[in-house]
N, C-alpha and C. Protein backbone atom coordinates (compact mmCIF):
# COMPACT_ATOMS: atom_id res chain seq x y z
N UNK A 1 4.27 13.97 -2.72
CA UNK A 1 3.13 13.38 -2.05
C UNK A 1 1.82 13.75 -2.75
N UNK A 2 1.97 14.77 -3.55
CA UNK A 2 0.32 14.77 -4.04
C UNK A 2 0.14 14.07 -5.58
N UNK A 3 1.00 12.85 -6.08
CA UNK A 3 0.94 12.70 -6.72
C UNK A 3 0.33 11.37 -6.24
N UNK A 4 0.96 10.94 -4.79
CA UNK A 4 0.48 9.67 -3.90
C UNK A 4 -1.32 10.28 -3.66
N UNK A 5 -1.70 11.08 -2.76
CA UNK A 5 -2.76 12.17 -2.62
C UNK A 5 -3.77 11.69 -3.64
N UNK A 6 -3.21 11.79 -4.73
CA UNK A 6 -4.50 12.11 -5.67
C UNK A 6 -4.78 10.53 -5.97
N UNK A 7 -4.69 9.45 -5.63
CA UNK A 7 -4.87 8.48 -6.02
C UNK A 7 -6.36 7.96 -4.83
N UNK A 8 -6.38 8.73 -3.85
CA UNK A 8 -7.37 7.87 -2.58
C UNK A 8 -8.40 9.52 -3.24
N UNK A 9 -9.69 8.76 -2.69
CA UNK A 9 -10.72 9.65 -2.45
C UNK A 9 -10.29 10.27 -1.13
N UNK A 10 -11.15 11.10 -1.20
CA UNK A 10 -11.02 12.23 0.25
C UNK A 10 -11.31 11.31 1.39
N UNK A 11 -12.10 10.60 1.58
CA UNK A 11 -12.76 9.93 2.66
C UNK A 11 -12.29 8.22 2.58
N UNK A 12 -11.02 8.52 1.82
CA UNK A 12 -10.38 6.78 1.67
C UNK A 12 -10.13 6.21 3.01
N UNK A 13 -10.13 5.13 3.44
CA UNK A 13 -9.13 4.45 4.38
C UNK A 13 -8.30 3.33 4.20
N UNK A 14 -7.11 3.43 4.95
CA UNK A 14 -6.25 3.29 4.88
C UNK A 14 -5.91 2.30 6.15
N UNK A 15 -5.15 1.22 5.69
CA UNK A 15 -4.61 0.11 6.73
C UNK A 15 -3.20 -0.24 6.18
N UNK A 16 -2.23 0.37 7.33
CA UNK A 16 -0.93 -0.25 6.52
C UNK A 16 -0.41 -1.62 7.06
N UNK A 17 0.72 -2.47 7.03
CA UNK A 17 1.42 -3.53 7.02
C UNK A 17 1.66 -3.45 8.36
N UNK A 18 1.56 -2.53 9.60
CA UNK A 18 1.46 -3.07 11.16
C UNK A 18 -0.07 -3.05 11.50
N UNK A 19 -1.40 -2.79 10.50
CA UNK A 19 -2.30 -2.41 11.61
C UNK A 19 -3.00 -1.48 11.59
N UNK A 20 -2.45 -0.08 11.28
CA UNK A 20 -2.81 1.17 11.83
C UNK A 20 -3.48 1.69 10.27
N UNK A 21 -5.02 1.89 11.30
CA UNK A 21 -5.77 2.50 10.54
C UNK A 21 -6.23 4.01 10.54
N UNK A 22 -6.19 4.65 9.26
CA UNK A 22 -6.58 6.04 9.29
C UNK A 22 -7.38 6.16 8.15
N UNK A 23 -8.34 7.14 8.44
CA UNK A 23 -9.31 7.88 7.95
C UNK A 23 -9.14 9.52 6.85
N UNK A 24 -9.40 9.10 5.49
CA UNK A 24 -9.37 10.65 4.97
C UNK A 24 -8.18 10.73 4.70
N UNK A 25 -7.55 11.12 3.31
CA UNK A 25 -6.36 11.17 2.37
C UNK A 25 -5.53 12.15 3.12
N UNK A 26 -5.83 13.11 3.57
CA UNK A 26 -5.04 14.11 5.17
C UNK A 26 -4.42 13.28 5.76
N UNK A 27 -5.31 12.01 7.01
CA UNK A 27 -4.63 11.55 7.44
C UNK A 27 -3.60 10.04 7.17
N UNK A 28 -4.35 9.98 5.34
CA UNK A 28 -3.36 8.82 4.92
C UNK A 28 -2.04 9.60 4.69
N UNK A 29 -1.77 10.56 4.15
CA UNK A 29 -0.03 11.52 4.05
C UNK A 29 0.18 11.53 5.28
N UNK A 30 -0.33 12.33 6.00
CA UNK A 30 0.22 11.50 7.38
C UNK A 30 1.15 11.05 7.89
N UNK A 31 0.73 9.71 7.49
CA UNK A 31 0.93 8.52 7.81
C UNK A 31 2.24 8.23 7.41
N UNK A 32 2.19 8.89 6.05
CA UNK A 32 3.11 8.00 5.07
C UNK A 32 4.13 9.04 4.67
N UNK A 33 4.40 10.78 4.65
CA UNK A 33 4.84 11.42 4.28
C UNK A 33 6.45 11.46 5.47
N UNK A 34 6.01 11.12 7.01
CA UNK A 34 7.59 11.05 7.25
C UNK A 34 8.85 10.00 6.75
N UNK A 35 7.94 8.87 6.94
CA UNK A 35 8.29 7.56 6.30
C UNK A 35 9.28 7.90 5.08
N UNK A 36 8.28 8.66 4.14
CA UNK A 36 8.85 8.40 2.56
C UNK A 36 10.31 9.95 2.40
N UNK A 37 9.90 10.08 3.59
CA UNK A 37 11.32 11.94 3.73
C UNK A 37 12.49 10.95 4.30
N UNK A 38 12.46 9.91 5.14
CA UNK A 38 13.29 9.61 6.38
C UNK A 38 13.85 8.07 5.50
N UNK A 39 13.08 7.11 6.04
CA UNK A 39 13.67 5.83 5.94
C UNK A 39 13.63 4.46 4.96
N UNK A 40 12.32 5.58 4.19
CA UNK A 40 12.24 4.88 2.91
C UNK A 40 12.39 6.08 1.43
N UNK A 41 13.86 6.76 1.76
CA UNK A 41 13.86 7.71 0.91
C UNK A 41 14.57 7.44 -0.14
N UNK A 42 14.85 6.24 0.04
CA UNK A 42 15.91 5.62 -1.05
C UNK A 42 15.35 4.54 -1.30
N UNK A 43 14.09 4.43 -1.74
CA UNK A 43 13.24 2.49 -1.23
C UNK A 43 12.70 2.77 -2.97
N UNK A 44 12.48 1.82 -3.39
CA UNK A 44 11.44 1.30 -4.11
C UNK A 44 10.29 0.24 -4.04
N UNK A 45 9.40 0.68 -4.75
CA UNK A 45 8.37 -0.14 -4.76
C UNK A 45 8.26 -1.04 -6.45
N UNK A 46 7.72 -2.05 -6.19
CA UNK A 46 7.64 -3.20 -7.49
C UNK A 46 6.25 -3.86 -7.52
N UNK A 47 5.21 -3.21 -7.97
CA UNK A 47 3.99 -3.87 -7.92
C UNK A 47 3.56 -4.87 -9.31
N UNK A 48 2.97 -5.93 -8.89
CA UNK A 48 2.15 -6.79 -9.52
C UNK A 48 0.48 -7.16 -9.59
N UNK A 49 -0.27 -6.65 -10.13
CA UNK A 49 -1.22 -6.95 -9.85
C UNK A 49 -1.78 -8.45 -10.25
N UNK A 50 -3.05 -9.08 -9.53
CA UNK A 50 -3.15 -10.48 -9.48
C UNK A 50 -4.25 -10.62 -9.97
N UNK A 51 -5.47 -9.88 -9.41
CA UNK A 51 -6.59 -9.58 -9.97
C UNK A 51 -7.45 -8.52 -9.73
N UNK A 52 -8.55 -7.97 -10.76
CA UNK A 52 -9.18 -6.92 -10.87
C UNK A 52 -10.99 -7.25 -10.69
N UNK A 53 -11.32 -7.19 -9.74
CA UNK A 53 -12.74 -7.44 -9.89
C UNK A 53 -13.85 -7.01 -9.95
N UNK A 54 -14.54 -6.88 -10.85
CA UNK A 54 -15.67 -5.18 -11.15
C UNK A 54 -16.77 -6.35 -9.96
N UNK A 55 -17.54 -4.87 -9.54
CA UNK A 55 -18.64 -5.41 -8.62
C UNK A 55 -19.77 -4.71 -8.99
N UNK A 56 -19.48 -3.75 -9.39
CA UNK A 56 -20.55 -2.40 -10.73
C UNK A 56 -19.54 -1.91 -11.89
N UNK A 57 -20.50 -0.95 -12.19
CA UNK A 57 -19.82 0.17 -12.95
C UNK A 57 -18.77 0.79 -12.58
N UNK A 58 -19.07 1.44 -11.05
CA UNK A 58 -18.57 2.19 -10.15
C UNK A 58 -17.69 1.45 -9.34
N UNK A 59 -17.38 0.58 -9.05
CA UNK A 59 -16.40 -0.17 -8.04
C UNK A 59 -16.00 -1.27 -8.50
N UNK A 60 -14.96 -1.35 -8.02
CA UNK A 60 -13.68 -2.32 -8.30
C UNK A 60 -13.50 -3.04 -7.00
N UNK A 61 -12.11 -4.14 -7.03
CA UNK A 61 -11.91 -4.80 -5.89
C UNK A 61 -10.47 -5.23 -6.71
N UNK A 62 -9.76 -5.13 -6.33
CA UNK A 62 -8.40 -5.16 -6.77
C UNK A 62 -7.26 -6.26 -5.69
N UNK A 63 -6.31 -6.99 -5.99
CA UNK A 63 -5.18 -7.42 -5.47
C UNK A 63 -3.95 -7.32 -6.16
N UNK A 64 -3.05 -7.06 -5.20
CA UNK A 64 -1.53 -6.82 -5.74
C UNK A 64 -0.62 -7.31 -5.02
N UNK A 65 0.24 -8.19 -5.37
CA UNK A 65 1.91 -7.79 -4.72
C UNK A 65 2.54 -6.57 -4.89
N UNK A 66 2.72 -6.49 -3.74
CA UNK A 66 4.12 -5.55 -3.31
C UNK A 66 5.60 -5.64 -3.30
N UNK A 67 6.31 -5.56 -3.75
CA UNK A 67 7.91 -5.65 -3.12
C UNK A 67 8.35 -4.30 -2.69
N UNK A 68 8.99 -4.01 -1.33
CA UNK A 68 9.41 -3.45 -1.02
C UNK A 68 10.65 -3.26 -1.03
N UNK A 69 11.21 -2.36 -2.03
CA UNK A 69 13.23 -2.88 -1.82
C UNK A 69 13.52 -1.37 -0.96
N UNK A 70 14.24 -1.60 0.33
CA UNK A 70 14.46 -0.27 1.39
C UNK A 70 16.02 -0.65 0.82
N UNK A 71 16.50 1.11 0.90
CA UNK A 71 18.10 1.22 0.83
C UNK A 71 18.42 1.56 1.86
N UNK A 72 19.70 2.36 1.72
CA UNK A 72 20.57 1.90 2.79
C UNK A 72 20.12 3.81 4.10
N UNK A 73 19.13 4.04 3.80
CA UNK A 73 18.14 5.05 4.75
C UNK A 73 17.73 4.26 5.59
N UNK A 74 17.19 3.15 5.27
CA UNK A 74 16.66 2.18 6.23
C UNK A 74 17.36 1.99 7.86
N UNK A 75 17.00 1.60 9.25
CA UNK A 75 17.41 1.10 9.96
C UNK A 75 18.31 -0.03 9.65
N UNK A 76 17.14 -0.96 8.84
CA UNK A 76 18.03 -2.39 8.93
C UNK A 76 19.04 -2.35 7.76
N UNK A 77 18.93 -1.35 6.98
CA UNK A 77 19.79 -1.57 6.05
C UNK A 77 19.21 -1.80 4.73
N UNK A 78 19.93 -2.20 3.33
CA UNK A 78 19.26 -2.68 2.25
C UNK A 78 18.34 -4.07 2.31
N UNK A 79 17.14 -4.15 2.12
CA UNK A 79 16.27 -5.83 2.52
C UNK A 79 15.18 -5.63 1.78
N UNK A 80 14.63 -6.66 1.40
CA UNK A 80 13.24 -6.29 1.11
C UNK A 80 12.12 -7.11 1.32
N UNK A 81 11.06 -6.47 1.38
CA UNK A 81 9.53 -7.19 2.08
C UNK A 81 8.28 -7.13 1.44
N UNK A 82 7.42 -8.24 0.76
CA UNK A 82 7.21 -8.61 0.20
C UNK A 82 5.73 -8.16 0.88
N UNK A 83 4.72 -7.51 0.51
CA UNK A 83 3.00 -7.42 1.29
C UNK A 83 2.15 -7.46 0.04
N UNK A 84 0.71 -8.02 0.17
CA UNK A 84 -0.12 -8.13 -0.30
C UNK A 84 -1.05 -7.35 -0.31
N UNK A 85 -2.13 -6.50 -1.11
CA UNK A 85 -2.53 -5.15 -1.10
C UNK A 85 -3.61 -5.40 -1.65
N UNK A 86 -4.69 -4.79 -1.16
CA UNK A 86 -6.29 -5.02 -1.29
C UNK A 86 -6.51 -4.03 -1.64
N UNK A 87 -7.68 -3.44 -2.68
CA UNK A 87 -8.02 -2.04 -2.58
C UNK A 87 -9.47 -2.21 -3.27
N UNK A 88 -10.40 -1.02 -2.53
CA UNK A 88 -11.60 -0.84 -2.99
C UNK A 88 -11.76 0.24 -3.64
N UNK A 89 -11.67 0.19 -5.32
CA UNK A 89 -12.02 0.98 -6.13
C UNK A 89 -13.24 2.25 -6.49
N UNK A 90 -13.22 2.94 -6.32
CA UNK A 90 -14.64 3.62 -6.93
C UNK A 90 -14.39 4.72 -7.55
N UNK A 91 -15.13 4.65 -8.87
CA UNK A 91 -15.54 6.05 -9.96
C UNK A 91 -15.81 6.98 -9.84
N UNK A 92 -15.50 8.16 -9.68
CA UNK A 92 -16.24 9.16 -9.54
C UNK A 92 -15.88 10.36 -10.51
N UNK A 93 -16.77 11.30 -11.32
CA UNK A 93 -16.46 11.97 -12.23
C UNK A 93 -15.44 11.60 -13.50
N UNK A 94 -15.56 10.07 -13.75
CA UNK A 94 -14.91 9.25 -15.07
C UNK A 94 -13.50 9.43 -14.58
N UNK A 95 -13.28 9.36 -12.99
CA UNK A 95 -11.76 8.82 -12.88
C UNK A 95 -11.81 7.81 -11.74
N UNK A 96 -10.89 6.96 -11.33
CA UNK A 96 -10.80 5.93 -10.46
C UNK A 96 -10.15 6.29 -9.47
N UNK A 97 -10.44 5.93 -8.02
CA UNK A 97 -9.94 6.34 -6.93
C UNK A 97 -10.00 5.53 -5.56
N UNK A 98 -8.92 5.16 -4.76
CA UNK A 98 -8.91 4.45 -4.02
C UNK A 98 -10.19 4.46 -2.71
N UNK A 99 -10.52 3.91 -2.83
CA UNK A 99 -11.57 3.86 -1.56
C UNK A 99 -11.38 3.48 -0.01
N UNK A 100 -10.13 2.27 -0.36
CA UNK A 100 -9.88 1.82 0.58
C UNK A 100 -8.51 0.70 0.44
N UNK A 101 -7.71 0.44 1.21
CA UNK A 101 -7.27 -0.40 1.21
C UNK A 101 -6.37 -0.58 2.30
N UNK A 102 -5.85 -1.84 2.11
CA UNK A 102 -5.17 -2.63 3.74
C UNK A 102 -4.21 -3.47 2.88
N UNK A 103 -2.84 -3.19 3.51
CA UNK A 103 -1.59 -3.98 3.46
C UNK A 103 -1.09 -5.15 4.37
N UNK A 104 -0.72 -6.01 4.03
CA UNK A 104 -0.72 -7.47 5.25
C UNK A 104 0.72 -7.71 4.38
N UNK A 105 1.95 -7.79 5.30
CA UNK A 105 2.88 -8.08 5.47
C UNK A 105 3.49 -9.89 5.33
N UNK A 106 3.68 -10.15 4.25
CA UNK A 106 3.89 -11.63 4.45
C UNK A 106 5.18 -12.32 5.41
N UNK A 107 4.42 -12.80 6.64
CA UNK A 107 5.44 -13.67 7.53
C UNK A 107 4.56 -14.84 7.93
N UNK A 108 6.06 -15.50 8.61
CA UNK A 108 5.51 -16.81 8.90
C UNK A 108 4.77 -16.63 10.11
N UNK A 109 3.52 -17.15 10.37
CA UNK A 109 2.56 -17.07 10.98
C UNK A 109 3.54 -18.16 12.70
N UNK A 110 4.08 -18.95 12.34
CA UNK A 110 4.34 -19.27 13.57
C UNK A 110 6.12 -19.20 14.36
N UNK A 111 6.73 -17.87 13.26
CA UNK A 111 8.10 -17.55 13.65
C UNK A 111 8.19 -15.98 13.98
N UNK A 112 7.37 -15.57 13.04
CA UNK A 112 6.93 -13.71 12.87
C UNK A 112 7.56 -13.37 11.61
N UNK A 113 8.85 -14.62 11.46
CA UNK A 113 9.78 -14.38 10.22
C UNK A 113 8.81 -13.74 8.95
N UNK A 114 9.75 -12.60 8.45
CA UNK A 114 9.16 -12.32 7.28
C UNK A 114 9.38 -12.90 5.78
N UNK A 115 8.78 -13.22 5.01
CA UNK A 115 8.65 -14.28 4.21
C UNK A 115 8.75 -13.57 2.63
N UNK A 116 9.69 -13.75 1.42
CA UNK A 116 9.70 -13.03 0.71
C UNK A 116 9.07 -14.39 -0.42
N UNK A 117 7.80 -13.81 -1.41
CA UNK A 117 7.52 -14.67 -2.59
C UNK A 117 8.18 -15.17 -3.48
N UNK A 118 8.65 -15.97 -4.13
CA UNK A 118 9.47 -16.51 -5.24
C UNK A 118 8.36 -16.25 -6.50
N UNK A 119 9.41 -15.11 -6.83
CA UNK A 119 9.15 -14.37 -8.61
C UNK A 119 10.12 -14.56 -9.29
């Protein structure tokens, strides 16, 4: 986890794929450290980025796909889920660091079905 850690500023926030927002790289592990011991301990992640957008020197604005592949730790089993990932960049001491970002889960807006991208 502090290899996850060192990527957010101290005072990052954080929105994951149900919603739930937290404050401060403390309470982003959190968040995310039972998760990654328990049910996504066998999961991978597959990122793509889409675009990078400077707004200064100092800040960025970033988008990515996600694939989520969960093994067989998972509840549901082996599946995977596809989210879209925002993040607000900023510089500090000539390194880059998350500022912020929010995960949105791709489903169908009028089934709940979750919806995987064709790559």
């Amino acid at each position: 986890m502090q290899a996850f850690a060192a990527l957010f500023d101290k005072e990052a926030t954080f929105v994951n794929r149900f919603g739930h927002y937290v404050k401060g790289v403390d309470e982003i592990i959190a968040m995310h450290q039972p998760i990654h011991e328990t049910i996504y301990r066998d999961s991978t992640l597959e990122n793509e980025l889409i675009d990078l957008i400077p707004m200064s020197e100092d800040i960025c604005i970033s988008h990515f796909w996600s694939r989520l592949t969960a093994g067989v730790a998972h509840p549901q089993g082996p599946h995977q889920i596809d989210t879209l990932i925002l993040t607000v960049l900023t510089k500090k001491n000539h390194s880059w660091y998350i500022q912020a970002l929010e995960n949105v889960t791709l489903t169908n807006p009028r089934t709940g079905e979750t919806i995987l991208r064709n790559i």
